[in-house]
PDB file of N, CA and C in Angstrom:
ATOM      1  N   UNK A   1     105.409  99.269  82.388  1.00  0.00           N
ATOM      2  CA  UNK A   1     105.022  99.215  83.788  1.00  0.00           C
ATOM      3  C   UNK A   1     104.003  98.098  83.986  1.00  0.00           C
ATOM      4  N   UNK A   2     103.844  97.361  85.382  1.00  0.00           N
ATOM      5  CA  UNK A   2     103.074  96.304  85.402  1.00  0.00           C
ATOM      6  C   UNK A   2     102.175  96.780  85.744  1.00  0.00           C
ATOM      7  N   UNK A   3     100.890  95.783  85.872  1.00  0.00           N
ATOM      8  CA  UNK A   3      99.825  95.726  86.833  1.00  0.00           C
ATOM      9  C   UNK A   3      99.844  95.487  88.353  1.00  0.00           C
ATOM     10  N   UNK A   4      99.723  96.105  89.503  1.00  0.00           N
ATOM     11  CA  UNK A   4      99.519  95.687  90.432  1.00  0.00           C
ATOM     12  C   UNK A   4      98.920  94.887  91.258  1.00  0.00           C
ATOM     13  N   UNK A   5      98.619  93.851  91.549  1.00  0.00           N
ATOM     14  CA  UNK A   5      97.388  93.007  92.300  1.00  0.00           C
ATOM     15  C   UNK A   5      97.864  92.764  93.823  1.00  0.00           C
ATOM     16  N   UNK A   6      96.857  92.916  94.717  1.00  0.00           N
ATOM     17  CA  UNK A   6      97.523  92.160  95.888  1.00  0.00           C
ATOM     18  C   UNK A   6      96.478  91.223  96.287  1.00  0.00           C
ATOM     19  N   UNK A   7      97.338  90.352  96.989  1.00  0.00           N
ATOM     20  CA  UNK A   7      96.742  88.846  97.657  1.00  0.00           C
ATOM     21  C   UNK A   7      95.844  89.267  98.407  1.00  0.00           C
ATOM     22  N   UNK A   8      94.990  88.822  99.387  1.00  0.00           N
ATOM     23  CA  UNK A   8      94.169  89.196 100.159  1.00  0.00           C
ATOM     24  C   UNK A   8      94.936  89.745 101.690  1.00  0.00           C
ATOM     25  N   UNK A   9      95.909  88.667 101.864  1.00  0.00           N
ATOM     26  CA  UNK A   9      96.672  88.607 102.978  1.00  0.00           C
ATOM     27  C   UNK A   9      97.603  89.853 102.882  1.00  0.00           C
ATOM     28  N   UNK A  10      98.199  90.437 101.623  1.00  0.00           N
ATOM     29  CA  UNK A  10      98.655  91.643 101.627  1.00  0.00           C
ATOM     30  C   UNK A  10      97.997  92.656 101.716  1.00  0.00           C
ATOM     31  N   UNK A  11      96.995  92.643 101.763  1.00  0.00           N
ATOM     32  CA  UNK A  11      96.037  93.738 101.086  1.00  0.00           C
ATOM     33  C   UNK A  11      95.578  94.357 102.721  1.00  0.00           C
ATOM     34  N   UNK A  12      95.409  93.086 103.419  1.00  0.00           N
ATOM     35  CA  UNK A  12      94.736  92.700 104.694  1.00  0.00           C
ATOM     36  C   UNK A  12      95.986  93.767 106.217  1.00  0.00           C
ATOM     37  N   UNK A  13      97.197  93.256 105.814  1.00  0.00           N
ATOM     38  CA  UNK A  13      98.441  93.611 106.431  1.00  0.00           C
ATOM     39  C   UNK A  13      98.636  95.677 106.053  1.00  0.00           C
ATOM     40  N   UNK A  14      98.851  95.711 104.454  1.00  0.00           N
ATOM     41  CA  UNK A  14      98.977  97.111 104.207  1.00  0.00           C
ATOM     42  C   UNK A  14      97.811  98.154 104.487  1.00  0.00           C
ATOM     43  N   UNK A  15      96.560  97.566 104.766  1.00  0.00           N
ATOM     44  CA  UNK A  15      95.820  98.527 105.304  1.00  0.00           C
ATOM     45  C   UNK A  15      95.411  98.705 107.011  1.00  0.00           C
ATOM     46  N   UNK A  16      96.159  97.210 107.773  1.00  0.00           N
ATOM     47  CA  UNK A  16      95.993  97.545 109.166  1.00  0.00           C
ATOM     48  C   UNK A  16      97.297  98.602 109.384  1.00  0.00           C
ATOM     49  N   UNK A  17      98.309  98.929 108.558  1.00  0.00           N
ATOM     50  CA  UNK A  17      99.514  99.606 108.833  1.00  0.00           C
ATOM     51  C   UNK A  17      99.076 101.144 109.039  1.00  0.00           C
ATOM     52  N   UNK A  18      99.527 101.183 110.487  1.00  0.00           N
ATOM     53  CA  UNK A  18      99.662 102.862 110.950  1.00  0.00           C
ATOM     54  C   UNK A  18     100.041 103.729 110.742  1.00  0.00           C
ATOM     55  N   UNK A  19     101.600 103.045 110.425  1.00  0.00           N
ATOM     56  CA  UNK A  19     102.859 104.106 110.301  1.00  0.00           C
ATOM     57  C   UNK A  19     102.783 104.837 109.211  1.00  0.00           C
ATOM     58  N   UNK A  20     102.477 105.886 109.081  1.00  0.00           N
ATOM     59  CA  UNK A  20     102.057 106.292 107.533  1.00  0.00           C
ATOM     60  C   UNK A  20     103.626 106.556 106.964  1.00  0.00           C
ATOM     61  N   UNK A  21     104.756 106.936 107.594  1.00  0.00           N
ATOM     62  CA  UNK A  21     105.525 106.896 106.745  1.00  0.00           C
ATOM     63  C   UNK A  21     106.390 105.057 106.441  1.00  0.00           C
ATOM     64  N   UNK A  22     105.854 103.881 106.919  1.00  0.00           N
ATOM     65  CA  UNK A  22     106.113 103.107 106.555  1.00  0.00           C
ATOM     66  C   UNK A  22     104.881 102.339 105.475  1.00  0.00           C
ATOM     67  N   UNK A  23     104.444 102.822 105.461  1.00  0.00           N
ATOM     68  CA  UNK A  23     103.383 102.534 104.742  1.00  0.00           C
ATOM     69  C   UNK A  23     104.023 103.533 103.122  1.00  0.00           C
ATOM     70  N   UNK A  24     104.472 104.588 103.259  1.00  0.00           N
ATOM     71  CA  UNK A  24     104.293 105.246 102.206  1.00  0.00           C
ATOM     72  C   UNK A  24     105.800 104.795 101.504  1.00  0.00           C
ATOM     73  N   UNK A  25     106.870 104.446 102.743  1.00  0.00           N
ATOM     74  CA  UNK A  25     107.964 103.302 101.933  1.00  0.00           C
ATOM     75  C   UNK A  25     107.772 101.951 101.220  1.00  0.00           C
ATOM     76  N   UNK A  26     106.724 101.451 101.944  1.00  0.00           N
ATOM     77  CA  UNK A  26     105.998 100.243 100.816  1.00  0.00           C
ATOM     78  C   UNK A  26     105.506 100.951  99.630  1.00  0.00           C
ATOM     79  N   UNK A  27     104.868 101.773  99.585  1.00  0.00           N
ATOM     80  CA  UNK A  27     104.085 101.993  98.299  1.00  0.00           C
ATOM     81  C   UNK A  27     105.339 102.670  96.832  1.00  0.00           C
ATOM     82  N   UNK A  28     106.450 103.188  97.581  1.00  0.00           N
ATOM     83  CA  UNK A  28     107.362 103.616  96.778  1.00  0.00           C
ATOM     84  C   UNK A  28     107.685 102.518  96.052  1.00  0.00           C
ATOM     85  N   UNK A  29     108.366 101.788  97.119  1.00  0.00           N
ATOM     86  CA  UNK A  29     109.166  99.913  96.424  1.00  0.00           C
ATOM     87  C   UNK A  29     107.750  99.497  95.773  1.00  0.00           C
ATOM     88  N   UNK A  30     107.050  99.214  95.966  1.00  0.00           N
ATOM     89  CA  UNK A  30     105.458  98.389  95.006  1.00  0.00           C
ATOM     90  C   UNK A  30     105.926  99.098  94.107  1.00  0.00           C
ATOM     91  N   UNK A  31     105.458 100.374  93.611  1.00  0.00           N
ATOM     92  CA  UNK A  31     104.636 101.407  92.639  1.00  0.00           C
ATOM     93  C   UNK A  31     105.776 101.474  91.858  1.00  0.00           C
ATOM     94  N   UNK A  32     107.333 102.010  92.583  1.00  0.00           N
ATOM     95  CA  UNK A  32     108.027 103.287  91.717  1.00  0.00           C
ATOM     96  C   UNK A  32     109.343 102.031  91.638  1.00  0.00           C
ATOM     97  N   UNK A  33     109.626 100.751  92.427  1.00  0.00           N
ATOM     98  CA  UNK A  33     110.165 100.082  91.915  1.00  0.00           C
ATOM     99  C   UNK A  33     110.309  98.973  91.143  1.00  0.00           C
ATOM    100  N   UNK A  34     109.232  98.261  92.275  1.00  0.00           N
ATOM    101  CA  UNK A  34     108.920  96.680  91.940  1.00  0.00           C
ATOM    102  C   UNK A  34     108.152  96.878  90.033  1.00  0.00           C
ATOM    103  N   UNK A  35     106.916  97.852  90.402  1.00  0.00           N
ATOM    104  CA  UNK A  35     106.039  97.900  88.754  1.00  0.00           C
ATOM    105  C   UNK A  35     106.705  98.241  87.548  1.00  0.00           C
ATOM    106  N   UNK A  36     108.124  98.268  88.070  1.00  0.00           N
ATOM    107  CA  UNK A  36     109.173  99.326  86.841  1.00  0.00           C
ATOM    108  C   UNK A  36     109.342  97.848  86.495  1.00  0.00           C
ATOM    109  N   UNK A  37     110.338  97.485  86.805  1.00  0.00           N
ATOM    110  CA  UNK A  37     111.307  96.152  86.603  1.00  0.00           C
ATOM    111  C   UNK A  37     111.443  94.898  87.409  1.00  0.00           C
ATOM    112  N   UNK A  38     110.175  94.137  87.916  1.00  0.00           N
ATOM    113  CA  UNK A  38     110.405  93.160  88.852  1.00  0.00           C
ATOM    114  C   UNK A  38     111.523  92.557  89.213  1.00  0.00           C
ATOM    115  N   UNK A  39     111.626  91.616  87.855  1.00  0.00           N
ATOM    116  CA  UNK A  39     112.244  91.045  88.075  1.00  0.00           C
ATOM    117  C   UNK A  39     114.063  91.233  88.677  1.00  0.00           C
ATOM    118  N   UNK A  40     114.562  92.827  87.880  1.00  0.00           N
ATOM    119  CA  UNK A  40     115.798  92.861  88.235  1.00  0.00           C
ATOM    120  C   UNK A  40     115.835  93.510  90.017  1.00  0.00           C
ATOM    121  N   UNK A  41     114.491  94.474  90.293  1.00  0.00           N
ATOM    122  CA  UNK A  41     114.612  94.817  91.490  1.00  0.00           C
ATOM    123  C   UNK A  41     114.530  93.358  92.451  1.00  0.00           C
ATOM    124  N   UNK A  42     113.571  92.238  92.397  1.00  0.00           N
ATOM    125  CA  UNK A  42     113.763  91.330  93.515  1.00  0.00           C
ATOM    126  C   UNK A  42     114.798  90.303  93.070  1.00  0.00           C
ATOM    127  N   UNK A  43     115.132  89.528  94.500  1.00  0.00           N
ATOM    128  CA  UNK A  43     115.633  88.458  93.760  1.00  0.00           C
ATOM    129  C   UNK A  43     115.103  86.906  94.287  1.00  0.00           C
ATOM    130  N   UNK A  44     114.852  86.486  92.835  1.00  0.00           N
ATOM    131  CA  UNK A  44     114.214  84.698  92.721  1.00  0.00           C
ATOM    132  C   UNK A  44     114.618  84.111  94.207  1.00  0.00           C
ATOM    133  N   UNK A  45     113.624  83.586  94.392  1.00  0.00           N
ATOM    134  CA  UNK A  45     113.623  82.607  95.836  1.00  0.00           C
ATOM    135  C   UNK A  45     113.683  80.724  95.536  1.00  0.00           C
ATOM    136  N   UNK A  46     114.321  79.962  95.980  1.00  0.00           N
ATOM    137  CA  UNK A  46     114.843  78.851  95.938  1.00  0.00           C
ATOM    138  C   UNK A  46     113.809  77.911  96.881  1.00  0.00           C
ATOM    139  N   UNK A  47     113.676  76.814  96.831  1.00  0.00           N
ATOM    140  CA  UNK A  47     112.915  75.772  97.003  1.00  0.00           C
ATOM    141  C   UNK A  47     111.858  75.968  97.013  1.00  0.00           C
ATOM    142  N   UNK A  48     110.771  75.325  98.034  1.00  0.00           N
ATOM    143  CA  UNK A  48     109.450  75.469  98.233  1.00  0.00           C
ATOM    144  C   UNK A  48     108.864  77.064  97.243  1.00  0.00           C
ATOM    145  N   UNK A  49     109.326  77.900  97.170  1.00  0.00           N
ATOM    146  CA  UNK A  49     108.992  79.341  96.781  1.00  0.00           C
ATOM    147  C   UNK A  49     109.758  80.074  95.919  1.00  0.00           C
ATOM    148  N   UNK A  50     110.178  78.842  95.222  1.00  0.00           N
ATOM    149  CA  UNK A  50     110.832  79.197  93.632  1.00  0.00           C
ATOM    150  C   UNK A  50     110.586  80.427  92.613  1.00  0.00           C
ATOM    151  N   UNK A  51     108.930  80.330  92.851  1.00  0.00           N
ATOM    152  CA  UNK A  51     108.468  80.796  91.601  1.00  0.00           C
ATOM    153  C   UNK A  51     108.327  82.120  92.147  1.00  0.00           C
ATOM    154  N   UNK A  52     108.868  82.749  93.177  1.00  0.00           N
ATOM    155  CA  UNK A  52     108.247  84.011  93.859  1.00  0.00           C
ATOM    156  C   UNK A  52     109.800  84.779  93.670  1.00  0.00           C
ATOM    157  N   UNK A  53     109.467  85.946  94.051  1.00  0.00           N
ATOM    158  CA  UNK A  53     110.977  86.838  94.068  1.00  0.00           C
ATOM    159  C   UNK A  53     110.560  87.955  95.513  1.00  0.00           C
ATOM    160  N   UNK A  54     111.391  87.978  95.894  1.00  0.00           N
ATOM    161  CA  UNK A  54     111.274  88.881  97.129  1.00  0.00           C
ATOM    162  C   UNK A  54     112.740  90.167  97.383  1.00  0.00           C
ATOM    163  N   UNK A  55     112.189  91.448  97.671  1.00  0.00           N
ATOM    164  CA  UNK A  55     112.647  92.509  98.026  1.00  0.00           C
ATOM    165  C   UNK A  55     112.120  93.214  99.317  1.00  0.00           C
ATOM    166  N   UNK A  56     113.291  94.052 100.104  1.00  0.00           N
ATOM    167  CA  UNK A  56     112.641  94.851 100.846  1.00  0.00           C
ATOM    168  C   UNK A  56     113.778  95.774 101.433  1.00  0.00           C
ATOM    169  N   UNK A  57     113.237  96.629 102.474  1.00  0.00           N
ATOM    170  CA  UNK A  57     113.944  97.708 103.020  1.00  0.00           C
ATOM    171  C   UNK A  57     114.080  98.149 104.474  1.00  0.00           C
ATOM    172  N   UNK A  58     114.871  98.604 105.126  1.00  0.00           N
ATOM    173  CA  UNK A  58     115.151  99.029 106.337  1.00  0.00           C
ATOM    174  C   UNK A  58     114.476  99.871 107.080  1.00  0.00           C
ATOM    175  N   UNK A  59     113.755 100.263 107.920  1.00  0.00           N
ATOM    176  CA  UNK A  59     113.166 101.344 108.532  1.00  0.00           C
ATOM    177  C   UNK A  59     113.019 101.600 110.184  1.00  0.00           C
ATOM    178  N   UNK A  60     113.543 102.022 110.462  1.00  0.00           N
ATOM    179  CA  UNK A  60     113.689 102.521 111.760  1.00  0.00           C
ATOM    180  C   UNK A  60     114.106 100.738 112.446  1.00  0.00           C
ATOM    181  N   UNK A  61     115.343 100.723 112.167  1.00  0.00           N
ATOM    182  CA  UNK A  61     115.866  99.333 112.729  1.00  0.00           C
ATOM    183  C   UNK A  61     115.435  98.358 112.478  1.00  0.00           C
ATOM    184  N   UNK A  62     113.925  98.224 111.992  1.00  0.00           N
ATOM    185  CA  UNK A  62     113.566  96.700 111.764  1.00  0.00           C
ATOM    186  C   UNK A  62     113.488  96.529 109.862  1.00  0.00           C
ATOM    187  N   UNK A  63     114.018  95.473 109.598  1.00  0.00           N
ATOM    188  CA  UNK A  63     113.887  94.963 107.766  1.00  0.00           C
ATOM    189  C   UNK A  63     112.972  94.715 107.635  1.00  0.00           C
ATOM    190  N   UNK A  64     112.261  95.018 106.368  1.00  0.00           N
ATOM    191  CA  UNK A  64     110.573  94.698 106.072  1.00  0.00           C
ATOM    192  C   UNK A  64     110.970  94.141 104.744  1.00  0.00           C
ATOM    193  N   UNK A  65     110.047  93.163 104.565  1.00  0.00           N
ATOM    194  CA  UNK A  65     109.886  92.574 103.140  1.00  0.00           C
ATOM    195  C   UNK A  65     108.931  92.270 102.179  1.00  0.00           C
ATOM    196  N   UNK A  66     108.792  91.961 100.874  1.00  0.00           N
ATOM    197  CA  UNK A  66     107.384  92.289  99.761  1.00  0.00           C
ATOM    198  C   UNK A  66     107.742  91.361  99.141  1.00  0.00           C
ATOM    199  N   UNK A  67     107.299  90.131  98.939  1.00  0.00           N
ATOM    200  CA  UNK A  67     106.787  88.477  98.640  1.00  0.00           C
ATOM    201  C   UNK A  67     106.055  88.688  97.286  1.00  0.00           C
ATOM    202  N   UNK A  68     106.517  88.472  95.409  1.00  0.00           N
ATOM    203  CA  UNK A  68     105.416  88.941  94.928  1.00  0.00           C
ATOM    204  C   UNK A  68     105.556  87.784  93.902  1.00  0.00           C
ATOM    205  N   UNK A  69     105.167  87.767  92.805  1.00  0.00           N
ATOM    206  CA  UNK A  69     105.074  86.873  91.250  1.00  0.00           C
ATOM    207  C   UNK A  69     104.544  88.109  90.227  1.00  0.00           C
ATOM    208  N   UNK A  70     105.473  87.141  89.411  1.00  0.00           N
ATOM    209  CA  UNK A  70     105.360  87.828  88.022  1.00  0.00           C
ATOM    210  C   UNK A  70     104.400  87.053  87.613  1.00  0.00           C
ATOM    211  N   UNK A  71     103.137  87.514  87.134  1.00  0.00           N
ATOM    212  CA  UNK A  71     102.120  86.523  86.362  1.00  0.00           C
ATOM    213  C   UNK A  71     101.608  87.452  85.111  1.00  0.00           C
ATOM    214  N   UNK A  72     101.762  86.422  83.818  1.00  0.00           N
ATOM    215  CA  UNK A  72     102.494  86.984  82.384  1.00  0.00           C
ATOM    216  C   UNK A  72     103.385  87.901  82.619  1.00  0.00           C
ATOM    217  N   UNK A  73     102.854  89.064  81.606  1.00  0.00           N
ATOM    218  CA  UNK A  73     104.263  90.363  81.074  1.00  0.00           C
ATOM    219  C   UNK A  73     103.749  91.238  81.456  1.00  0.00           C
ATOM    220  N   UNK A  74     102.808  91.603  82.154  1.00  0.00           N
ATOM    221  CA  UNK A  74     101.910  93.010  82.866  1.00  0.00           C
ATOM    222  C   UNK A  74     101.640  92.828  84.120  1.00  0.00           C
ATOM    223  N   UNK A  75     101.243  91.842  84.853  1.00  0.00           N
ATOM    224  CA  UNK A  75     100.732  91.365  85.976  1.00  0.00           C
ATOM    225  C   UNK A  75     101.620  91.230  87.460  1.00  0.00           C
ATOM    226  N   UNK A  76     101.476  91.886  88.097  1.00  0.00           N
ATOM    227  CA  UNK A  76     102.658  91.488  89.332  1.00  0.00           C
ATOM    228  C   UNK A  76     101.615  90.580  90.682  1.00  0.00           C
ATOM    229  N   UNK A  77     101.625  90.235  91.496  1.00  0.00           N
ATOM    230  CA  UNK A  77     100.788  90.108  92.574  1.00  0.00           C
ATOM    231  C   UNK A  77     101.585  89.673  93.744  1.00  0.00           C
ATOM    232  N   UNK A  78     101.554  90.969  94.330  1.00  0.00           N
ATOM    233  CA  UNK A  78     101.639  91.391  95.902  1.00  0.00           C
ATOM    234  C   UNK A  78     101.319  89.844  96.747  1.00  0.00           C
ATOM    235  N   UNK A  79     101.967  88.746  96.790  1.00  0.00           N
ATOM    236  CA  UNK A  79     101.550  87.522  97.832  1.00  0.00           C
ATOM    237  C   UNK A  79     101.830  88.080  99.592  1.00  0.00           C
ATOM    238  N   UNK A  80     102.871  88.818  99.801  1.00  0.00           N
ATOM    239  CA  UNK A  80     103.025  89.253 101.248  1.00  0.00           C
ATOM    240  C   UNK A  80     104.066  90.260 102.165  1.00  0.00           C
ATOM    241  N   UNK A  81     103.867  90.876 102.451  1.00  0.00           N
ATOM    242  CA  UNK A  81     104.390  92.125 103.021  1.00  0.00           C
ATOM    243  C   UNK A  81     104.409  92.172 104.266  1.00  0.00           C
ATOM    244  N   UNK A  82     105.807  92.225 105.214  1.00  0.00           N
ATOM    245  CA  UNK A  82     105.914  92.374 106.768  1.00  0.00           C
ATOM    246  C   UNK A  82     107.022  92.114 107.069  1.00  0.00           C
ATOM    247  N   UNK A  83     107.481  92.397 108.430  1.00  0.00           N
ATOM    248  CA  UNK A  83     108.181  92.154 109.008  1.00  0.00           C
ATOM    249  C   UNK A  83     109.510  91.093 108.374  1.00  0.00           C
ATOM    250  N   UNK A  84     110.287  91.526 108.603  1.00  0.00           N
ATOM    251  CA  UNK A  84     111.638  90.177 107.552  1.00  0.00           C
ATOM    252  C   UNK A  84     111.346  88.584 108.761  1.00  0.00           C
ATOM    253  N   UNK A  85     111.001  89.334 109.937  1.00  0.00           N
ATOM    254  CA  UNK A  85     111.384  87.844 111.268  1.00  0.00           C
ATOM    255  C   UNK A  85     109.935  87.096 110.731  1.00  0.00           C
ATOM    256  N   UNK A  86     110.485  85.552 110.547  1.00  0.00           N
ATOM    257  CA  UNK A  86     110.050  84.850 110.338  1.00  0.00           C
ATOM    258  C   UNK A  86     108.888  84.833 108.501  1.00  0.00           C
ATOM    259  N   UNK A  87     109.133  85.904 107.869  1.00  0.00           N
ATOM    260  CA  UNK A  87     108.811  86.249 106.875  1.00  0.00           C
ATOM    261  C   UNK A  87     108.589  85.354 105.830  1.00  0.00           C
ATOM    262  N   UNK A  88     109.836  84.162 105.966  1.00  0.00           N
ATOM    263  CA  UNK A  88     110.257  83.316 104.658  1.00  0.00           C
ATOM    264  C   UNK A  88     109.023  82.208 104.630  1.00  0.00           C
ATOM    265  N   UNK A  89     109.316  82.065 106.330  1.00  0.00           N
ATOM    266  CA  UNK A  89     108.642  80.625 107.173  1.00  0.00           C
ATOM    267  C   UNK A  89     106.815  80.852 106.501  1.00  0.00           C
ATOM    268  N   UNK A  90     106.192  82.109 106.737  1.00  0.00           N
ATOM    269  CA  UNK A  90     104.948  81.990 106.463  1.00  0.00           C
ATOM    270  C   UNK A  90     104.570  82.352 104.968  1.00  0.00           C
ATOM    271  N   UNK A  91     105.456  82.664 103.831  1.00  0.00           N
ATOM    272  CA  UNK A  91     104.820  82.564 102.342  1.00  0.00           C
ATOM    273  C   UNK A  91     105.289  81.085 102.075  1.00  0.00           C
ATOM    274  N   UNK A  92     106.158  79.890 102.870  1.00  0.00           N
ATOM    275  CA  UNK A  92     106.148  78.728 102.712  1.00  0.00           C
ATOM    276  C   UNK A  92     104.875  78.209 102.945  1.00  0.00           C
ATOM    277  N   UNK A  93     104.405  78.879 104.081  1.00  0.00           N
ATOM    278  CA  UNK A  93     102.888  78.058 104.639  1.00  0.00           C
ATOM    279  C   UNK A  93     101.809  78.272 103.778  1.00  0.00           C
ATOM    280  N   UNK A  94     101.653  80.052 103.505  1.00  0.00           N
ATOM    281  CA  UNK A  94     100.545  80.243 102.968  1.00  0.00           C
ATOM    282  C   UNK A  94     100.654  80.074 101.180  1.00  0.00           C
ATOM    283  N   UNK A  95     101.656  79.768 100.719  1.00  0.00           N
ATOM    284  CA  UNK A  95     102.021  79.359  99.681  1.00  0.00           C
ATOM    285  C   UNK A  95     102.577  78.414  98.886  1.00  0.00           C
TER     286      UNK A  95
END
């Protein structure tokens, strides 16, 4: 199992979140999927954001998504979590 870390900007996003049961669907995918097996649960992202892998899930009509890196063989870090619209556009910016 990995280590968890989150970015500031994730960290910043998952604790303004209300919805406690969308909140508690992020913490499943983090905790009970992403920390199992990163790499096979996301999948690798192409150009600008190569080095990142991204997954996410459906909830009450809108797609949400979790932006992370594998750093070494224990380490995961949470770069960004939200909304799928326009999702890609801002871990290009802030990353």
């Amino acid at each position: 199992m990995y280590n968890v870390q989150f970015s500031n900007k994730a960290r910043r996003y998952f604790n303004k979140l209300k919805d406690k049961k969308l909140k508690e669907k992020f913490k499943i995918l983090i905790y009970d999927e992403i920390a199992i097996d990163p790499v096979i649960i996301g999948e690798k992202k192409k150009g600008k954001i190569e080095n990142f892998y991204a997954t996410g899930f459906n909830y009450k009509g809108c797609t949400y998504r979790v932006a992370y890196e594998v750093i070494e063989t224990s380490i995961i870090l949470i770069l960004l979590v939200g909304a799928h619209e326009n999702f890609y556009e801002k871990l290009e910016r802030v990353y």
